[in-house]
Structure formats: structure tokens, C-alpha cells
N, C-alpha and C. Protein backbone atom coordinates (compact mmCIF):
# COMPACT_ATOMS: atom_id res chain seq x y z
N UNK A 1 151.34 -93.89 75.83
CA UNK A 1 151.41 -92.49 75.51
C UNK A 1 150.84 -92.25 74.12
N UNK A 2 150.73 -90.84 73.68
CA UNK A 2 150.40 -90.72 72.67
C UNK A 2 149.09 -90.82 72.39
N UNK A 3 148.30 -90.66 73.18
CA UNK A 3 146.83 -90.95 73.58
C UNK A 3 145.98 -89.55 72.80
N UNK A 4 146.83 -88.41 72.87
CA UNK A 4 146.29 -87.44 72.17
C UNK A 4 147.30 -86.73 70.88
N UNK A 5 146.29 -86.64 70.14
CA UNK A 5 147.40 -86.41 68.79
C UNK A 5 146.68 -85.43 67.91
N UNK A 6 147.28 -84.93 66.87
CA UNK A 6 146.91 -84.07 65.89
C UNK A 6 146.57 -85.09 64.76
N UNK A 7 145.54 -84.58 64.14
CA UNK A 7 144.99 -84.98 62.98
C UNK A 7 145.69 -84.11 61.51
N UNK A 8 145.71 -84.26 60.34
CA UNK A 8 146.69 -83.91 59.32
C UNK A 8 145.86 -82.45 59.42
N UNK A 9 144.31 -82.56 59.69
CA UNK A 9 143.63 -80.86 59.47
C UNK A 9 143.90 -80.36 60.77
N UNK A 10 144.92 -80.75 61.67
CA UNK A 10 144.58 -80.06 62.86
C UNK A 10 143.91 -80.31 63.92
N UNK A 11 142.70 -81.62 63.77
CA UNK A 11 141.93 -81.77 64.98
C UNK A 11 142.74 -82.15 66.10
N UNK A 12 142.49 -82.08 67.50
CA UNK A 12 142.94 -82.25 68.51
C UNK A 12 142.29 -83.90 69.27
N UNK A 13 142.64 -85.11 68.66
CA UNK A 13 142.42 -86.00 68.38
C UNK A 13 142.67 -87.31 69.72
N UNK A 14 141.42 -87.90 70.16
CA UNK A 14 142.11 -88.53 71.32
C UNK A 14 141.78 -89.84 70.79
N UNK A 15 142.88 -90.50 71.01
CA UNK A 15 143.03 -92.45 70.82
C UNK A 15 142.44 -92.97 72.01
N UNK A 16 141.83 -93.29 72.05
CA UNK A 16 140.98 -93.77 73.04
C UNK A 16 141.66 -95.37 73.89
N UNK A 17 141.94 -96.21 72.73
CA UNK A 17 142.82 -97.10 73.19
C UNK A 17 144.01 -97.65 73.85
N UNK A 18 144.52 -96.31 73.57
CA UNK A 18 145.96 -95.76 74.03
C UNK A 18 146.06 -94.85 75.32
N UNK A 19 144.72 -94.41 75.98
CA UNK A 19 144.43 -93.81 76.83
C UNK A 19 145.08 -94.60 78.12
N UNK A 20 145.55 -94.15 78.90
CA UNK A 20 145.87 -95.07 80.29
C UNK A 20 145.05 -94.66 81.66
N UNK A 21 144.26 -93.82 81.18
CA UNK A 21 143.68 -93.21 82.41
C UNK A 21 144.51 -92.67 83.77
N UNK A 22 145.79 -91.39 83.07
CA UNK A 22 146.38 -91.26 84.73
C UNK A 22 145.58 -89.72 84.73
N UNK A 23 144.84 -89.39 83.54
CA UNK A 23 144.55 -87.92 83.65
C UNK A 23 145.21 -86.85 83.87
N UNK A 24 146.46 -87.31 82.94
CA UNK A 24 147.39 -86.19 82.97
C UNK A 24 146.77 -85.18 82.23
N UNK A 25 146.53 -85.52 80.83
CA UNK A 25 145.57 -84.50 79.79
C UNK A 25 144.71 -83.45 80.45
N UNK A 26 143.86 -84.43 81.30
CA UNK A 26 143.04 -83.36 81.90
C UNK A 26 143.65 -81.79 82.93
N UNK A 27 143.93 -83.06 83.80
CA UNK A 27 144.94 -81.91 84.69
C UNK A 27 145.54 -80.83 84.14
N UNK A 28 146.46 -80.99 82.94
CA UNK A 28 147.29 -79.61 81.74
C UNK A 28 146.02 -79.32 81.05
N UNK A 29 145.05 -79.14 80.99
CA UNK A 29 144.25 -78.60 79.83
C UNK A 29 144.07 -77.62 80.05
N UNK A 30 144.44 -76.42 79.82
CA UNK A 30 144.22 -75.28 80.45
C UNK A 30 142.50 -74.84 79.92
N UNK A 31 142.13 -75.59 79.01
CA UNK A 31 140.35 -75.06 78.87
C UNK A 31 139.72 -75.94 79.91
N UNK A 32 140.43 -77.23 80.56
CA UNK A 32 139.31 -78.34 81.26
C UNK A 32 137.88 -78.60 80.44
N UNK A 33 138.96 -78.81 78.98
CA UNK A 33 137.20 -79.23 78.75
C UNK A 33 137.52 -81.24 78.53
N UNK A 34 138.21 -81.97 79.11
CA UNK A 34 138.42 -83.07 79.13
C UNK A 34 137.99 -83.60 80.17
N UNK A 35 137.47 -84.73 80.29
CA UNK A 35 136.49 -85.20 81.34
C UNK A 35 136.69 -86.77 81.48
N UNK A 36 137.06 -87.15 82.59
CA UNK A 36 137.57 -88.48 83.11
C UNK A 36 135.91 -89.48 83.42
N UNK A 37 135.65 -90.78 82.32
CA UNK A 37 134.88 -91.40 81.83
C UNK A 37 134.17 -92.37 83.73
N UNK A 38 133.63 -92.15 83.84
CA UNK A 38 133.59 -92.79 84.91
C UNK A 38 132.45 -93.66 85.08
N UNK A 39 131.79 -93.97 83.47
CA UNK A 39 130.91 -94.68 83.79
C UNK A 39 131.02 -96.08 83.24
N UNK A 40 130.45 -97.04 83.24
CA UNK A 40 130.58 -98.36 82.48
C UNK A 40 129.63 -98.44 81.68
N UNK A 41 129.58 -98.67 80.34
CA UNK A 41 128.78 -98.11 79.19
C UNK A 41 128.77 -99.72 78.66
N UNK A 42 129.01 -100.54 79.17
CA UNK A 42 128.59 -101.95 78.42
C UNK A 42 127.46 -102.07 78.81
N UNK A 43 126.43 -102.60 77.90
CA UNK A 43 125.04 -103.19 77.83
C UNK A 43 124.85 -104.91 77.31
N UNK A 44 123.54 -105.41 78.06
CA UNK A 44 124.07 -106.34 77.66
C UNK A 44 122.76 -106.36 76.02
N UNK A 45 122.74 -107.75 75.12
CA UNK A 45 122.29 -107.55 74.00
C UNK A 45 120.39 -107.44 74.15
N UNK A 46 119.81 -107.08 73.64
CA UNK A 46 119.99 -106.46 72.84
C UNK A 46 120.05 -104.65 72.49
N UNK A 47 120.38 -104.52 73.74
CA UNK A 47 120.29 -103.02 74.40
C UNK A 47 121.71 -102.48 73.66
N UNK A 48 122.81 -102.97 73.37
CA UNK A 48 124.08 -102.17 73.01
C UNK A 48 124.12 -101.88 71.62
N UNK A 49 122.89 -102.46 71.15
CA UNK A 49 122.58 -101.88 69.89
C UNK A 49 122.42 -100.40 69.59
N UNK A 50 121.46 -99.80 71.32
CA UNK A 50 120.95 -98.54 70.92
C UNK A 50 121.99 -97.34 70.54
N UNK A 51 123.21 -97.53 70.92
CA UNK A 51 124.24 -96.44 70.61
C UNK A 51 124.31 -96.10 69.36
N UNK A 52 125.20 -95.10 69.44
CA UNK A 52 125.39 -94.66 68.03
C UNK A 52 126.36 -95.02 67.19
N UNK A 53 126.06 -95.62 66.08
CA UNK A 53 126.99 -96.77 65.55
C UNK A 53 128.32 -95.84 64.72
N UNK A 54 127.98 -94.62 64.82
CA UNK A 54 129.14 -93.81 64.00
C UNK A 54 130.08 -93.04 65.54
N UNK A 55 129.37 -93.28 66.79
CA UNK A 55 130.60 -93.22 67.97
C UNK A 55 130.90 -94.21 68.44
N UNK A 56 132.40 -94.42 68.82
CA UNK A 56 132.64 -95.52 69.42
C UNK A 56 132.72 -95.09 70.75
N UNK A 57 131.87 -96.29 71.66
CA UNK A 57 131.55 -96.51 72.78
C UNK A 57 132.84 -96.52 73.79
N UNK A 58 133.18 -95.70 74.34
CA UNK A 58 134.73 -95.45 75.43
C UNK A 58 134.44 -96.32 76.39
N UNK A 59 135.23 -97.03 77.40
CA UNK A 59 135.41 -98.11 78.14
C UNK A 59 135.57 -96.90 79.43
N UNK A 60 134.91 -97.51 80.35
CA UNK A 60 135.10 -96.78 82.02
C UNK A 60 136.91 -96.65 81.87
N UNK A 61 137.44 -95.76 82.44
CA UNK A 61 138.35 -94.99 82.74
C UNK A 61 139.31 -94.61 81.88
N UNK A 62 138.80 -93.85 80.73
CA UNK A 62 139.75 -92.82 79.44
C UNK A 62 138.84 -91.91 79.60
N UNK A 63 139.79 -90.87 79.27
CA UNK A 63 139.17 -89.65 79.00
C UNK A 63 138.56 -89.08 77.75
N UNK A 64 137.42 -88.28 78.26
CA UNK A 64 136.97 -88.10 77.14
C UNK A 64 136.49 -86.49 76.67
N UNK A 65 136.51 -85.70 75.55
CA UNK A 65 136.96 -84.71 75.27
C UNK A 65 135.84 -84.71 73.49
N UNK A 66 135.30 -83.47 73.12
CA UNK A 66 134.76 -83.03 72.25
C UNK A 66 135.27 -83.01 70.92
N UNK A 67 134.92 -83.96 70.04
CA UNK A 67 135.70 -84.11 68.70
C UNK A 67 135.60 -83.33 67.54
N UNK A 68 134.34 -82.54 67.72
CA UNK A 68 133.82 -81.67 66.48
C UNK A 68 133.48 -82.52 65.59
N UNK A 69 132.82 -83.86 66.33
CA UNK A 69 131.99 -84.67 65.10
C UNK A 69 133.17 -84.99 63.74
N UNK A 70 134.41 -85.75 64.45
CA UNK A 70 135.06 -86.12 63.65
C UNK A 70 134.56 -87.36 63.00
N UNK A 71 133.86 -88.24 62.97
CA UNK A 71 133.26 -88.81 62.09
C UNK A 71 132.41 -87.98 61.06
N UNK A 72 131.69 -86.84 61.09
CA UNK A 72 130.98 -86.23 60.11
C UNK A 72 131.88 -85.78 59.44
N UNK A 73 132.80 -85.17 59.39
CA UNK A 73 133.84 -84.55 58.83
C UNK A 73 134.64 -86.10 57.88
N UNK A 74 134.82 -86.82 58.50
CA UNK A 74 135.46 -87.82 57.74
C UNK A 74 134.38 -88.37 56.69
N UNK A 75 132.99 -88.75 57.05
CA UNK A 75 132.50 -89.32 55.89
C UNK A 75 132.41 -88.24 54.75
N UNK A 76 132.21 -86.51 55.46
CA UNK A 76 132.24 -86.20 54.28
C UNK A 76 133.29 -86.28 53.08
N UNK A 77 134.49 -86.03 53.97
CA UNK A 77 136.20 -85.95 53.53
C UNK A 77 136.11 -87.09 52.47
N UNK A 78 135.25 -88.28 52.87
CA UNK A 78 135.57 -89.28 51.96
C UNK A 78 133.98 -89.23 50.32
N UNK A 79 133.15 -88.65 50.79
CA UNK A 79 132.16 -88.39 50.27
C UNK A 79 132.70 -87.61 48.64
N UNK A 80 133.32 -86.29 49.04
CA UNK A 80 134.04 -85.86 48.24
C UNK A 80 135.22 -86.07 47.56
N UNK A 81 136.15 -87.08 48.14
CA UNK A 81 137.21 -87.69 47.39
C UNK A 81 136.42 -88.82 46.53
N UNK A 82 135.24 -89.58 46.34
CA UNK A 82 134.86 -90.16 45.64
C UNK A 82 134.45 -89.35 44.66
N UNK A 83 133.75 -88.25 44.82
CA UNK A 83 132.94 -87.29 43.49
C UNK A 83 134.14 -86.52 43.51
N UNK A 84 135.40 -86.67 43.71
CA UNK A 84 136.97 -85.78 43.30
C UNK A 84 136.61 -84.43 43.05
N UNK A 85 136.12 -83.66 44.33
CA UNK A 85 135.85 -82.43 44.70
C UNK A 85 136.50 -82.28 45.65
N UNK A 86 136.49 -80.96 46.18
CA UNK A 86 136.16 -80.28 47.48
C UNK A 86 135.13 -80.23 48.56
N UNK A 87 135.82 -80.54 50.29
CA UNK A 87 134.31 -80.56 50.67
C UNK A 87 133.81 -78.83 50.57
N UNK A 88 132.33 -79.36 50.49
CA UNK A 88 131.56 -77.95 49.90
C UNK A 88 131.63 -76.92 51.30
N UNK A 89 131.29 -75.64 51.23
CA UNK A 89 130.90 -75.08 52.40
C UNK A 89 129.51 -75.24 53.10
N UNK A 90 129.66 -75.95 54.20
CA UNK A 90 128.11 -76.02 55.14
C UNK A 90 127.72 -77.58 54.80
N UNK A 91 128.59 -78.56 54.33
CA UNK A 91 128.78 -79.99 53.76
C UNK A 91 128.89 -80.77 55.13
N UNK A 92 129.61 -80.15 56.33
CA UNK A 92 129.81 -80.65 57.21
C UNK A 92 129.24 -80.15 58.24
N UNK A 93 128.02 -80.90 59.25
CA UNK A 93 127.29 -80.05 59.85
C UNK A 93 127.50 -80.79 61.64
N UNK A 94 128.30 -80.47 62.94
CA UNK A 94 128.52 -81.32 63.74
C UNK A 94 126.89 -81.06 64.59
N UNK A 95 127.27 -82.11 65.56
CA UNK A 95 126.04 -82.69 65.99
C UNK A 95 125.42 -81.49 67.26
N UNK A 96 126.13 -80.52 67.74
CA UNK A 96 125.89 -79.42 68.31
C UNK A 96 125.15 -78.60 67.32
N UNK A 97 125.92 -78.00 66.41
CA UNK A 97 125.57 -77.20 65.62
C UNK A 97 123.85 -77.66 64.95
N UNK A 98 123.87 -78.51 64.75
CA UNK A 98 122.53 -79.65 64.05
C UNK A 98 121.49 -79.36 65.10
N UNK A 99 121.25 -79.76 66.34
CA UNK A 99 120.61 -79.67 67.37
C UNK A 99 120.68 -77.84 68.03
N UNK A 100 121.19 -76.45 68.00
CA UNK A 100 121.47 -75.69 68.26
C UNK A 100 120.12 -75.21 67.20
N UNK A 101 119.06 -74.67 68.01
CA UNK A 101 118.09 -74.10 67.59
C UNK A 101 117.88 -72.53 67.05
N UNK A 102 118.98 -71.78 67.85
CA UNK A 102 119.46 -70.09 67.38
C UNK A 102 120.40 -70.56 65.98
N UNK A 103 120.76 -71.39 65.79
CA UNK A 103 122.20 -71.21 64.58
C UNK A 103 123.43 -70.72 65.20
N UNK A 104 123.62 -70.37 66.21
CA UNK A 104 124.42 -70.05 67.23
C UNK A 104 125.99 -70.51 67.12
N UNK A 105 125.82 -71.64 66.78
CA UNK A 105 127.40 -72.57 66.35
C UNK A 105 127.43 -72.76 65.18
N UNK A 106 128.64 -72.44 64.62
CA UNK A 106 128.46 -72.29 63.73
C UNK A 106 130.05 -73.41 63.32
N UNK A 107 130.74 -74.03 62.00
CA UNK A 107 131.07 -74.57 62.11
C UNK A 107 132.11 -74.42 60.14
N UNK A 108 133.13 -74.69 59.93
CA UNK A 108 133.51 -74.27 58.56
C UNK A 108 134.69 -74.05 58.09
N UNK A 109 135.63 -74.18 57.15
CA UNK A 109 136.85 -73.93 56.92
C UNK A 109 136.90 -72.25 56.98
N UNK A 110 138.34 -71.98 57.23
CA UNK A 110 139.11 -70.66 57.14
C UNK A 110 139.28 -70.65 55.78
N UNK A 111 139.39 -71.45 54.95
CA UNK A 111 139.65 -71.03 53.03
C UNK A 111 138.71 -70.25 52.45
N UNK A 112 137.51 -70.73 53.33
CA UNK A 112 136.03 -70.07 52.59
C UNK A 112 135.93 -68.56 53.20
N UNK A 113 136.38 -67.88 52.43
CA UNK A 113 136.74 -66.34 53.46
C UNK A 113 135.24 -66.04 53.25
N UNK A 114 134.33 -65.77 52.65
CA UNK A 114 132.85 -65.35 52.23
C UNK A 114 131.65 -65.93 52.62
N UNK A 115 132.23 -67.12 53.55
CA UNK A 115 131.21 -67.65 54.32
C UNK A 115 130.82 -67.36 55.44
N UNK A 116 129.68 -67.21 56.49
CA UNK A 116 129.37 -66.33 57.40
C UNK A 116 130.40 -67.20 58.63
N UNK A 117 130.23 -68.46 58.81
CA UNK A 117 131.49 -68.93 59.96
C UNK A 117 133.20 -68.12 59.57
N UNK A 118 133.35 -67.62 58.59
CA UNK A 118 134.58 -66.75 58.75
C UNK A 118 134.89 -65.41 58.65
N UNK A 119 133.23 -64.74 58.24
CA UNK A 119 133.09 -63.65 58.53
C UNK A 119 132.89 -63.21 59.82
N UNK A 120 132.51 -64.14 60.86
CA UNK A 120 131.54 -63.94 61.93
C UNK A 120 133.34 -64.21 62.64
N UNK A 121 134.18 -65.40 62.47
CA UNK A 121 135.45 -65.17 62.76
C UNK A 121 136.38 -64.26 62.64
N UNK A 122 136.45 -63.50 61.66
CA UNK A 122 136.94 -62.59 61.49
C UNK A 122 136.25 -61.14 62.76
N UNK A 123 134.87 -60.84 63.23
CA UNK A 123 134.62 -59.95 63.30
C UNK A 123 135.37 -59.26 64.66
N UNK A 124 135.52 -57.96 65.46
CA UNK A 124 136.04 -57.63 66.14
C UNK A 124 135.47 -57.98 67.62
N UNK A 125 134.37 -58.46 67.49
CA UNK A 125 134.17 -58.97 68.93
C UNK A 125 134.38 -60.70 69.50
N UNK A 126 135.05 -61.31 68.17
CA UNK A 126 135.52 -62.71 68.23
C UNK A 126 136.44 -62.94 69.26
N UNK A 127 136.35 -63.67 70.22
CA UNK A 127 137.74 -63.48 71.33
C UNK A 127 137.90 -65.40 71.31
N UNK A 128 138.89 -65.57 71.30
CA UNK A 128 139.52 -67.01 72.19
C UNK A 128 139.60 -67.14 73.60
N UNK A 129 139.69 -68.29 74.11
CA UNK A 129 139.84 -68.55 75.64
C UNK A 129 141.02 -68.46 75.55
N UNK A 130 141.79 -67.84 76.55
CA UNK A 130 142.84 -68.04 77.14
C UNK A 130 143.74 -68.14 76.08
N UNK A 131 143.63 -66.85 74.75
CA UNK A 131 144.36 -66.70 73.69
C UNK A 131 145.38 -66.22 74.12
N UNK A 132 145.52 -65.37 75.75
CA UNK A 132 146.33 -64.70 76.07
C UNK A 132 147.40 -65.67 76.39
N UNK A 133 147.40 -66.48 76.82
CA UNK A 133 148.24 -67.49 77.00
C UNK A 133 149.44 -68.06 76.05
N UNK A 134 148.80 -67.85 74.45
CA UNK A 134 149.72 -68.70 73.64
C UNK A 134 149.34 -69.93 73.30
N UNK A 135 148.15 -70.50 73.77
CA UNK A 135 147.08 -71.25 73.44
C UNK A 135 146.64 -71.95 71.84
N UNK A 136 146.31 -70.49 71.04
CA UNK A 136 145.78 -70.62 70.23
C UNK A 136 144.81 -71.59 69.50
N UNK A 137 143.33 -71.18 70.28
CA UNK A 137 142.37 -71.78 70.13
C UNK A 137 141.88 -71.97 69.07
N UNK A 138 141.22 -73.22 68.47
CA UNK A 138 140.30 -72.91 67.51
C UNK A 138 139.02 -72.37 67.64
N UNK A 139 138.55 -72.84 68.69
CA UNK A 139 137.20 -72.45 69.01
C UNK A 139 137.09 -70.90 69.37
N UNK A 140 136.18 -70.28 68.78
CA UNK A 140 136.21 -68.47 69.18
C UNK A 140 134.82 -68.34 69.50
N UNK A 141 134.47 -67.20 70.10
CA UNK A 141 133.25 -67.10 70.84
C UNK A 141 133.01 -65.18 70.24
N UNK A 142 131.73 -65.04 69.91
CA UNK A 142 131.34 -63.42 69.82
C UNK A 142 130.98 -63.14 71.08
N UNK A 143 131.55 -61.62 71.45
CA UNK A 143 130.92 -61.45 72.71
C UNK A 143 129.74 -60.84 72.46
N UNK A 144 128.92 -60.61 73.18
CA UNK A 144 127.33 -60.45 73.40
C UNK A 144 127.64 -58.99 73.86
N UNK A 145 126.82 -58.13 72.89
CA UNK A 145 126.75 -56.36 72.65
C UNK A 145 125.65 -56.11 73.53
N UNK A 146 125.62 -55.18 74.04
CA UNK A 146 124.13 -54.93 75.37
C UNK A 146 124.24 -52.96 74.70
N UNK A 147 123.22 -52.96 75.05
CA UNK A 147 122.28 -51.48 75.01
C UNK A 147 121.80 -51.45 76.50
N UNK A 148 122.94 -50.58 77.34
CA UNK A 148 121.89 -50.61 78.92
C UNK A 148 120.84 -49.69 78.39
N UNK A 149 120.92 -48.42 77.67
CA UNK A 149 119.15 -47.83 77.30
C UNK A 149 118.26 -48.53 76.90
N UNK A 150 118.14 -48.89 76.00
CA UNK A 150 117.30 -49.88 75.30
C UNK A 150 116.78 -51.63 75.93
N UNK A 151 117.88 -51.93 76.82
CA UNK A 151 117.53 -53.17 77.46
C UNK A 151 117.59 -54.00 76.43
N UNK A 152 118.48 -53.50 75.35
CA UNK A 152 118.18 -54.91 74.25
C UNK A 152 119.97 -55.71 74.33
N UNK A 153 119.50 -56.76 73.57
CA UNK A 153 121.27 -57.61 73.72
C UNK A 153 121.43 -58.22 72.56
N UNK A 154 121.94 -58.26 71.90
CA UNK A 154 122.39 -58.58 70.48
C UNK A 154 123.43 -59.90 70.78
């Protein structure tokens, strides 16, 4: 047990080792965004090199679930406790957001009220999934404004 846990900032954190694969997680997730591993990801050498040495490689049957690039967040976390700062705003950039060609995702602390990820949070068309629930998501989505005259979509 204990396979999924909170991180001290809040992340929604899965132990991978501790996983037992009965897919209970998945089953209660009311977003289903957790996904039962079903492949076998061992290579033999010198091919298991090609991964990515800052993810660790999950073993056929744990589940697996979207971290928000908790390794980027940690080297920075540690980046800045060496130069005994703060991490900066836009310091931490996840691997969606990086590859996301509109700027579209956007990514950032709630402290930084003046930054556009908490202005753009703040704004009135920000909705959560299944906020109605009691949920309380982190992830928020703008809804998409349409002009039926104009045919334009913002």
C-alpha cells in the first residue's frame, strides 16, 4: 500500500515500487487519467541506454500516471537551495509545456500572483474537472470563447 502519496508541495506522487498492480487507483480515479503499464520495457544492452536517464523506467504491471515532470521541479528545487534562493518564476519548465508549440500549458506557483500562469488561473473562464465533485483539481483548463458571427475562436 501506499503506492500513491502526497509530496510536501502537494504533488500527487506514485511509488512505483510499492505499486502491486490490483488497479485499484485506477478504477477510483475519478479523472482516469491513470493507466495500467502493460508493456515490458526491458532492453537488452546496449539499447537500455536509450531512455531517459532522469525517468525511471516502470516494470510491466504498475500503474502509471502524469507527474508534472517531477524530476524538473526537483533539480530545480535543489538548483536553488544551493544559490539559497527561491525557485524563480518560469525556472521550471515540464516536458509538455517545453514541446507545446501554442504556449498553451502553461505551468507555475500560486505565490507568483503577477505571473500569466496565475493570472490566466485566476480568469473567469478557468474551470476544473469534476470540481463539482469536491475533487479539487490542480489542473484547470480555459474554456475556448467562439464568435458564431465572426467564425472566430479565441
Amino acid at each position: 500500500m501506499n503506492a500513491t502519496v502526497h509530496s510536501p508541495d502537494g504533488l500527487n506522487e506514485m511509488v512505483y515500487n510499492r505499486c502491486i498492480g490490483t488497479r485499484f487507483c485506477s478504477n477510483n480515479c475519478p479523472y482516469k487519467v491513470r493507466r495500467f503499464n502493460w508493456f515490458d520495457t526491458t532492453r537488452p544492452p546496449p539499447t537500455d541506454l536509450q531512455a531517459n536517464p532522469d525517468v525511471r523506467v516502470r516494470e510491466r504491471g504498475v500503474m502509471e500516471k502524469c507527474t508534472y515532470c517531477v524530476q524538473r521541479i526537483r533539480r530545480a528545487e535543489k538548483a536553488a537551495l544551493v544559490e539559497r534562493r527561491a525557485i524563480a518564476p518560469g525556472e521550471v519548465v515540464t516536458a509538455c509545456q517545453q514541446a507545446c508549440p501554442t504556449g498553451a500549458i502553461q505551468f507555475g506557483s500560486l505565490e507568483h500572483q503577477d505571473e500569466p500562469f496565475a493570472v490566466a488561473r485566476s480568469e473567469g473562464r478557468a474551470y476544473g474537472v469534476l470540481h463539482e465533485l469536491g475533487t479539487v483539481p490542480r489542473t484547470r483548463y480555459l474554456a475556448k470563447i467562439a464568435n458564431p458571427r465572426s467564425g472566430t475562436a479565441r
